[in-house]
C-alpha atoms as a PDB file:
ATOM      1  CA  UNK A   1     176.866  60.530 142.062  1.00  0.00           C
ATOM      2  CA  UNK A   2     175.604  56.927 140.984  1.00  0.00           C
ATOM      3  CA  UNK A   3     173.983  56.486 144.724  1.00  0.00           C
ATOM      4  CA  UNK A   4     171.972  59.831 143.915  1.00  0.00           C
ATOM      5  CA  UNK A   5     171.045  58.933 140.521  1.00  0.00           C
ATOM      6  CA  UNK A   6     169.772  55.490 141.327  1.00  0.00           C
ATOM      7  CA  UNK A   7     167.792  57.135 144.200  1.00  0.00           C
ATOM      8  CA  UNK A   8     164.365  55.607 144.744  1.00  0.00           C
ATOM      9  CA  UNK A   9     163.005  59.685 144.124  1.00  0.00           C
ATOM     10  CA  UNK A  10     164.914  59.450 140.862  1.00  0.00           C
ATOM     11  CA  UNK A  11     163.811  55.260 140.075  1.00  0.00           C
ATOM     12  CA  UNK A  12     160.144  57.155 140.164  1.00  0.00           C
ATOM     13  CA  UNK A  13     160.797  59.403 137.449  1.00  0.00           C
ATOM     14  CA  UNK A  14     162.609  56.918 135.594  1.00  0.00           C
ATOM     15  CA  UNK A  15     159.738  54.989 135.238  1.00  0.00           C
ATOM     16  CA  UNK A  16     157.080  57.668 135.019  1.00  0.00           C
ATOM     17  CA  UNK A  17     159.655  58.056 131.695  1.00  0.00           C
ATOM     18  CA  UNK A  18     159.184  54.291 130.719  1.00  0.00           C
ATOM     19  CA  UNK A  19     155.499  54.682 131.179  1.00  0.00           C
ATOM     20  CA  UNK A  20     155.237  56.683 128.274  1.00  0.00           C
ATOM     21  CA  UNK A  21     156.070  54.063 125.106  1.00  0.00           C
ATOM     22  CA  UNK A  22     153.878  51.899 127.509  1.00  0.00           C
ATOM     23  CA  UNK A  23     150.449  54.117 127.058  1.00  0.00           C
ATOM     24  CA  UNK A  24     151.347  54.652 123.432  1.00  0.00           C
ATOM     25  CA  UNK A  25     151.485  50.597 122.867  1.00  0.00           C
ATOM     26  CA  UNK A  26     148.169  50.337 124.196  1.00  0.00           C
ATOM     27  CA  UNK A  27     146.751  52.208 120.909  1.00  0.00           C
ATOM     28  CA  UNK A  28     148.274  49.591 118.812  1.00  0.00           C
ATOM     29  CA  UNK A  29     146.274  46.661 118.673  1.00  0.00           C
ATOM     30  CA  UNK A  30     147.742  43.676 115.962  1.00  0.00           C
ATOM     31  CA  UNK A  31     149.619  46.205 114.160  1.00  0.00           C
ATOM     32  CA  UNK A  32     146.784  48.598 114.080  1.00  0.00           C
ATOM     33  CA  UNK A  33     146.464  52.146 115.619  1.00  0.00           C
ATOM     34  CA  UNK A  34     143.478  52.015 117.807  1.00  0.00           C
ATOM     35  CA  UNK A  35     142.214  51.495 121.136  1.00  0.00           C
ATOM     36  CA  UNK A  36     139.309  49.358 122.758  1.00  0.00           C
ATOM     37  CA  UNK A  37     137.722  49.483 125.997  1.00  0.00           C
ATOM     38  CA  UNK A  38     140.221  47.421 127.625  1.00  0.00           C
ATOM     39  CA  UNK A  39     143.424  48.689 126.103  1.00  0.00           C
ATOM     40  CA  UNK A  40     142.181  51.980 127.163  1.00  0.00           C
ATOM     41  CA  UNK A  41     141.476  50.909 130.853  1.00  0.00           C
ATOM     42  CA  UNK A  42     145.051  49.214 130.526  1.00  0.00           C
ATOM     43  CA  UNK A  43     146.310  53.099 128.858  1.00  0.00           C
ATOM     44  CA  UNK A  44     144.696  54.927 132.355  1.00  0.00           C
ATOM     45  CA  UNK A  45     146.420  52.368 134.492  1.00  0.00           C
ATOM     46  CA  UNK A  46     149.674  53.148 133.814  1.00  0.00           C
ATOM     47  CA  UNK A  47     149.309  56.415 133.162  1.00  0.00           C
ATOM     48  CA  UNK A  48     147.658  56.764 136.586  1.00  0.00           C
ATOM     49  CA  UNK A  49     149.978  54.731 138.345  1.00  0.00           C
ATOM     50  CA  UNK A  50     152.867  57.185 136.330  1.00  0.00           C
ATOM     51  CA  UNK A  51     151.551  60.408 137.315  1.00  0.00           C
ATOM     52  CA  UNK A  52     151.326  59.082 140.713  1.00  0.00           C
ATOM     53  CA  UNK A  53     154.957  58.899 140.735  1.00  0.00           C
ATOM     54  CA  UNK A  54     155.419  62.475 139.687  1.00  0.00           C
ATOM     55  CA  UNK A  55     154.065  63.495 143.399  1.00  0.00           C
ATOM     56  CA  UNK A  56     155.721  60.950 145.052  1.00  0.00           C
ATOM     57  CA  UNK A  57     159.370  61.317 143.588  1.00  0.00           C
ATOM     58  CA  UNK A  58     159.494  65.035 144.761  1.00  0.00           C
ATOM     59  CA  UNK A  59     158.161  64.067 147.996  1.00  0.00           C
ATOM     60  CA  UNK A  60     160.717  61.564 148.688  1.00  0.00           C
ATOM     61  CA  UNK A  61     163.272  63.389 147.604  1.00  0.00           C
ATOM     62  CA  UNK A  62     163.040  66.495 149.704  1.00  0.00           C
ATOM     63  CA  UNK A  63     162.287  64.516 153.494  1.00  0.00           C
ATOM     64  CA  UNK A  64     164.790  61.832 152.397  1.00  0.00           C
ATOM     65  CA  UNK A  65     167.289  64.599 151.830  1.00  0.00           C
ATOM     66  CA  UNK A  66     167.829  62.796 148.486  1.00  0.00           C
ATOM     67  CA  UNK A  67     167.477  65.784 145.683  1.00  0.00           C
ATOM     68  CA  UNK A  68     169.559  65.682 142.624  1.00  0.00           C
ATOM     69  CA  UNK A  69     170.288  67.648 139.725  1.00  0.00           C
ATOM     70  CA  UNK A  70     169.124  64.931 137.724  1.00  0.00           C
ATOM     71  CA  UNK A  71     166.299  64.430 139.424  1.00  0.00           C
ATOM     72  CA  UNK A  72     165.474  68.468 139.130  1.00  0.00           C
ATOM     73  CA  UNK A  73     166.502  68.252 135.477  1.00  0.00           C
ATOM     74  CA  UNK A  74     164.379  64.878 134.359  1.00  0.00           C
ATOM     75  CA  UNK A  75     161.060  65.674 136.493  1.00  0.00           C
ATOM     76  CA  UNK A  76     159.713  68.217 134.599  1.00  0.00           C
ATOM     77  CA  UNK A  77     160.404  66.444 131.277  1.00  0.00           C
ATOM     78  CA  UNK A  78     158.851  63.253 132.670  1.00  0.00           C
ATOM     79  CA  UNK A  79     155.688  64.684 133.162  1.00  0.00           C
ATOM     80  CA  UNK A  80     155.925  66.635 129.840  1.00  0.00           C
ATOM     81  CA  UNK A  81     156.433  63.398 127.863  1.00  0.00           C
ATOM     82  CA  UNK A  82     153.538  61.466 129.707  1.00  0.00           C
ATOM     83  CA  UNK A  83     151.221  64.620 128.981  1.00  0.00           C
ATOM     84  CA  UNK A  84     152.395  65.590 125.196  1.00  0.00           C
ATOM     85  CA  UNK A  85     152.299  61.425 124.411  1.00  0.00           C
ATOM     86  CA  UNK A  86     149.213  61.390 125.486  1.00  0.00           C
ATOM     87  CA  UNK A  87     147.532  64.489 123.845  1.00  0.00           C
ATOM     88  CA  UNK A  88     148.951  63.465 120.815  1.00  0.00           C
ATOM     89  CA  UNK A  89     147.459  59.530 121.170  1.00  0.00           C
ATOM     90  CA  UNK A  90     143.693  61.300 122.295  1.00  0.00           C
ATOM     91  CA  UNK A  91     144.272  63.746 118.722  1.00  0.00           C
ATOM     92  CA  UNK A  92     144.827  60.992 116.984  1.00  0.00           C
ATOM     93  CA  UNK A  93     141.746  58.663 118.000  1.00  0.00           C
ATOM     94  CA  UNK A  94     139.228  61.364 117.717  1.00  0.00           C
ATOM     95  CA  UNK A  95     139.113  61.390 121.214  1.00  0.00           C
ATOM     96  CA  UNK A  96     140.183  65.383 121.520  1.00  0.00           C
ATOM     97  CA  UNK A  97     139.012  66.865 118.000  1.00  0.00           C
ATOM     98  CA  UNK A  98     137.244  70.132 116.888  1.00  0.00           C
ATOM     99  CA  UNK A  99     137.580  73.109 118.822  1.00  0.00           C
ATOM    100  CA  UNK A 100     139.389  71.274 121.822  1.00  0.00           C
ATOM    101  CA  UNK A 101     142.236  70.613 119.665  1.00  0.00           C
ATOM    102  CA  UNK A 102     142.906  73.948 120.744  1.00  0.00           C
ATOM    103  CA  UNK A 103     143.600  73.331 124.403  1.00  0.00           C
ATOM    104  CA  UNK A 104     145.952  70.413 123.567  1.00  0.00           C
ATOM    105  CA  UNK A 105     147.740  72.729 121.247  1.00  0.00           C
ATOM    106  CA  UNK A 106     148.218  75.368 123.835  1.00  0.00           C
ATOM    107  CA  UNK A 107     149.415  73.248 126.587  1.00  0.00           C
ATOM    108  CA  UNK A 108     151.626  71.750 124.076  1.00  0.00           C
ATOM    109  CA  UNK A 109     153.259  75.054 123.126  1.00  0.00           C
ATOM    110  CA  UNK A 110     153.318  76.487 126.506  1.00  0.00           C
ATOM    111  CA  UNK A 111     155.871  73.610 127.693  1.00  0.00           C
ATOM    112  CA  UNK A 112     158.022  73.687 124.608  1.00  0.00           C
ATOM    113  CA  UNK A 113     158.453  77.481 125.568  1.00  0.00           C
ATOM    114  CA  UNK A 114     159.116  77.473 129.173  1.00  0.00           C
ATOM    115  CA  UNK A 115     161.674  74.336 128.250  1.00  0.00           C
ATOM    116  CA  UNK A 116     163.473  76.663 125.767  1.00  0.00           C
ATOM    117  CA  UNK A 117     163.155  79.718 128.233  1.00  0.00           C
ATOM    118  CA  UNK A 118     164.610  77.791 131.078  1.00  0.00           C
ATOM    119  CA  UNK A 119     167.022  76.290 129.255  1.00  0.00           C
ATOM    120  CA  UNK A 120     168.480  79.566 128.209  1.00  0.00           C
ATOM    121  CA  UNK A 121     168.044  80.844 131.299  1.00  0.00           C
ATOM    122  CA  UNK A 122     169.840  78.081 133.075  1.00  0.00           C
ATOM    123  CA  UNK A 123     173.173  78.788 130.863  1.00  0.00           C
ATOM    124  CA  UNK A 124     172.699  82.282 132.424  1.00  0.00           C
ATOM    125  CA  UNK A 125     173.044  80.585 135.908  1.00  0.00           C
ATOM    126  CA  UNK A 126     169.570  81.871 136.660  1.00  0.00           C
ATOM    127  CA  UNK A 127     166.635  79.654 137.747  1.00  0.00           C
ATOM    128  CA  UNK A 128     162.722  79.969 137.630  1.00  0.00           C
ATOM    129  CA  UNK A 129     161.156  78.432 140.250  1.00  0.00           C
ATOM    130  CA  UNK A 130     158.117  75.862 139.972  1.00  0.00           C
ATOM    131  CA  UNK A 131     155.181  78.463 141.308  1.00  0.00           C
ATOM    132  CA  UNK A 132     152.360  76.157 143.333  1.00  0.00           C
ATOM    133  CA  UNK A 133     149.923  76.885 140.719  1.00  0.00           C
ATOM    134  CA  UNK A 134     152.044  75.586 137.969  1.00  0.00           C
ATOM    135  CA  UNK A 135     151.901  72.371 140.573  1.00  0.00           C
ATOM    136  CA  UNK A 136     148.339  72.245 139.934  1.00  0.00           C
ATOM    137  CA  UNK A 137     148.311  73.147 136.131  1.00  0.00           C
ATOM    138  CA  UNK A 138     150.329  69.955 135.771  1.00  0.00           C
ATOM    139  CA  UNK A 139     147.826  68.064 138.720  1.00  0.00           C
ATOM    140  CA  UNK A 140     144.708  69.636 136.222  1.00  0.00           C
ATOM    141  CA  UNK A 141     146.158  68.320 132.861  1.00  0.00           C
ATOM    142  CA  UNK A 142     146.927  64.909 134.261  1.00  0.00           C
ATOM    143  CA  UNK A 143     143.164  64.320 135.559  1.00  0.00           C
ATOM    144  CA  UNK A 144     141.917  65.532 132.647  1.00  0.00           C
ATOM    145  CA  UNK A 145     144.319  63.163 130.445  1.00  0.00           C
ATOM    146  CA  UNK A 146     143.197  60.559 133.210  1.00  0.00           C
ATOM    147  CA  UNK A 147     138.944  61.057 131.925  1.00  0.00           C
ATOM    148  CA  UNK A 148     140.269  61.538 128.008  1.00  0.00           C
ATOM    149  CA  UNK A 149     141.952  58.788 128.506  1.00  0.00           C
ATOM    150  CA  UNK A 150     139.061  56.765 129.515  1.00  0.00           C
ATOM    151  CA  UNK A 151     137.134  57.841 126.638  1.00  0.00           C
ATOM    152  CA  UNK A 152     134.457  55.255 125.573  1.00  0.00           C
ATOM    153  CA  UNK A 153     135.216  52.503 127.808  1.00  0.00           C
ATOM    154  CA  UNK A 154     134.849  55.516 131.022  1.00  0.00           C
ATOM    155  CA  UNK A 155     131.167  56.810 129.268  1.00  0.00           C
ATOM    156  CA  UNK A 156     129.814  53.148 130.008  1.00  0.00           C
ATOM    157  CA  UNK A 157     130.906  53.583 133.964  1.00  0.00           C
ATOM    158  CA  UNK A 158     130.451  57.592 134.382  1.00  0.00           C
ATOM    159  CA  UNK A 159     128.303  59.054 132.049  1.00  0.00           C
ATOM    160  CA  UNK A 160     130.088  62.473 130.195  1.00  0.00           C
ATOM    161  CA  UNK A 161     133.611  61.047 131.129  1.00  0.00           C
ATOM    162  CA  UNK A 162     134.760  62.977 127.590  1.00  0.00           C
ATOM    163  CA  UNK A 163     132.676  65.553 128.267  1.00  0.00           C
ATOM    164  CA  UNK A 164     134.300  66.209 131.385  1.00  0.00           C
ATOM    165  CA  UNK A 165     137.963  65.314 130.703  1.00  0.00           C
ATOM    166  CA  UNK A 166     137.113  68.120 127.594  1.00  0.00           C
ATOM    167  CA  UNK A 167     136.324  70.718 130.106  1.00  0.00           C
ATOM    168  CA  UNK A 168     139.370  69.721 132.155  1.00  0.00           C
ATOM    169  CA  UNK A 169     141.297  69.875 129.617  1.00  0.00           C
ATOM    170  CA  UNK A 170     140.272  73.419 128.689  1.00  0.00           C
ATOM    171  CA  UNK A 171     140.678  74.569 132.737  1.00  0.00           C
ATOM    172  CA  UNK A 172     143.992  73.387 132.464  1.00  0.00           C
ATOM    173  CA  UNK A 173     144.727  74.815 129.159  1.00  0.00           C
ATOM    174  CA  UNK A 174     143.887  78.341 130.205  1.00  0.00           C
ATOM    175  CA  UNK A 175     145.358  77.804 134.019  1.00  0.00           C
ATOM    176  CA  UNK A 176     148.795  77.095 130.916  1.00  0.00           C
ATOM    177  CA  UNK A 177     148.291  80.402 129.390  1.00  0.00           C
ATOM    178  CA  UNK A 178     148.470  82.451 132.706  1.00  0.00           C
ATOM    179  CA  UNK A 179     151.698  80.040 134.039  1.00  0.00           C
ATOM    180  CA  UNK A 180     153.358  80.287 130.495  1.00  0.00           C
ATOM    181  CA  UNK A 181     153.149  83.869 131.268  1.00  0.00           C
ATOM    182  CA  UNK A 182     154.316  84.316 134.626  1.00  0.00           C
ATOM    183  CA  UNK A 183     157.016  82.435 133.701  1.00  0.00           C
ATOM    184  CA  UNK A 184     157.980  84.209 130.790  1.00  0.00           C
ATOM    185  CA  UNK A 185     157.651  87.632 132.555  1.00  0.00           C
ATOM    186  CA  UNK A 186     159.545  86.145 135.324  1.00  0.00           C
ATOM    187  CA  UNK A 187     162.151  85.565 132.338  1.00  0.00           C
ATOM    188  CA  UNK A 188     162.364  88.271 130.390  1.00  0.00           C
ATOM    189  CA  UNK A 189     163.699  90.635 133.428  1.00  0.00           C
ATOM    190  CA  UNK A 190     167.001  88.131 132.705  1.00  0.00           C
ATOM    191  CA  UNK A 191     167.309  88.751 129.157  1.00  0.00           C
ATOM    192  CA  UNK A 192     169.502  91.555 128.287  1.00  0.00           C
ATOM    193  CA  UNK A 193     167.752  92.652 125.212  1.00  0.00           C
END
């Protein structure tokens, strides 16, 4: 059990986990909330590097042979922290605001549900599969973080970074909606009531 849990696969996610008090001390500058250019650039680093790890981990895990239940049980949360730190941080600068606050809220909601669905559904003994395009709901929400994440600092090396991390971020909020309910349909045929 230790062998499995100490897996390199599993070491991946472990850290994609770590990453996440990492981003949020890069908004902190001398006891201050707030980000500049290069504590931003420092923010995207890390969280690139961590949502790099989210492919690799699986990857390694299923030609190594090396899955876990750990492993299946801390993935999905990994990349939920990373994501829901992040949204949070990019509410709190300014960074998502307005309208757009929106898309962060329904992303947000959408993986609180399917947590509590598949958590109830797992004391049932039943399991919901990851569907391929809830694979690339989670790819579409990290780019997007990725560009929001950027902000400012990303504007003075790609014009419209913002703009286009904004529209990202609304792609991958409604790409949420239709996953949210495919799983919960999926669900529902489990529930007895």
């Amino acid at each position: 059990m230790a062998s499995k849990a100490l897996s390199l696969p599993n070491l991946l996610t472990y850290a994609r986990i770590l990453a996440v008090p990492l981003v949020v001390v890069c908004f902190f500058r001398e006891g201050q909330f707030g980000a500049d250019d290069t504590t931003r650039w420092w923010a995207l680093g890390i969280f690139a590097v961590a949502s790099i790890t989210d492919f690799f981990d699986g990857y390694l895990a299923r030609i190594w042979q090396q899955t876990s239940t750990i492993g299946r049980m801390l993935d999905p949360i990994a990349d939920k922290l990373l994501v829901a730190a992040c949204l949070l941080l990019l509410a709190a600068d300014g960074t998502i605001r307005g309208w757009s606050l929106w898309a962060a809220i329904i992303i947000l909601c959408r993986e609180i549900l399917v947590s509590g669905l598949r958590e109830y559904l797992a004391e049932l003994k039943v399991s919901v599969p990851v569907t391929q395009l809830a694979k690339w709901k989670t790819t579409m929400q990290m780019v997007a973080v990725g560009f929001l994440l950027a902000g400012p600092a990303g504007e003075t090396v790609l014009p419209y970074t913002i703009l286009i991390g904004l529209v990202l971020l609304w792609i991958s909020a409604i790409i949420t909606l239709y996953t949210g309910y495919d799983y919960f349909r999926a669900g529902l045929r489990h529930i007895p009531d």
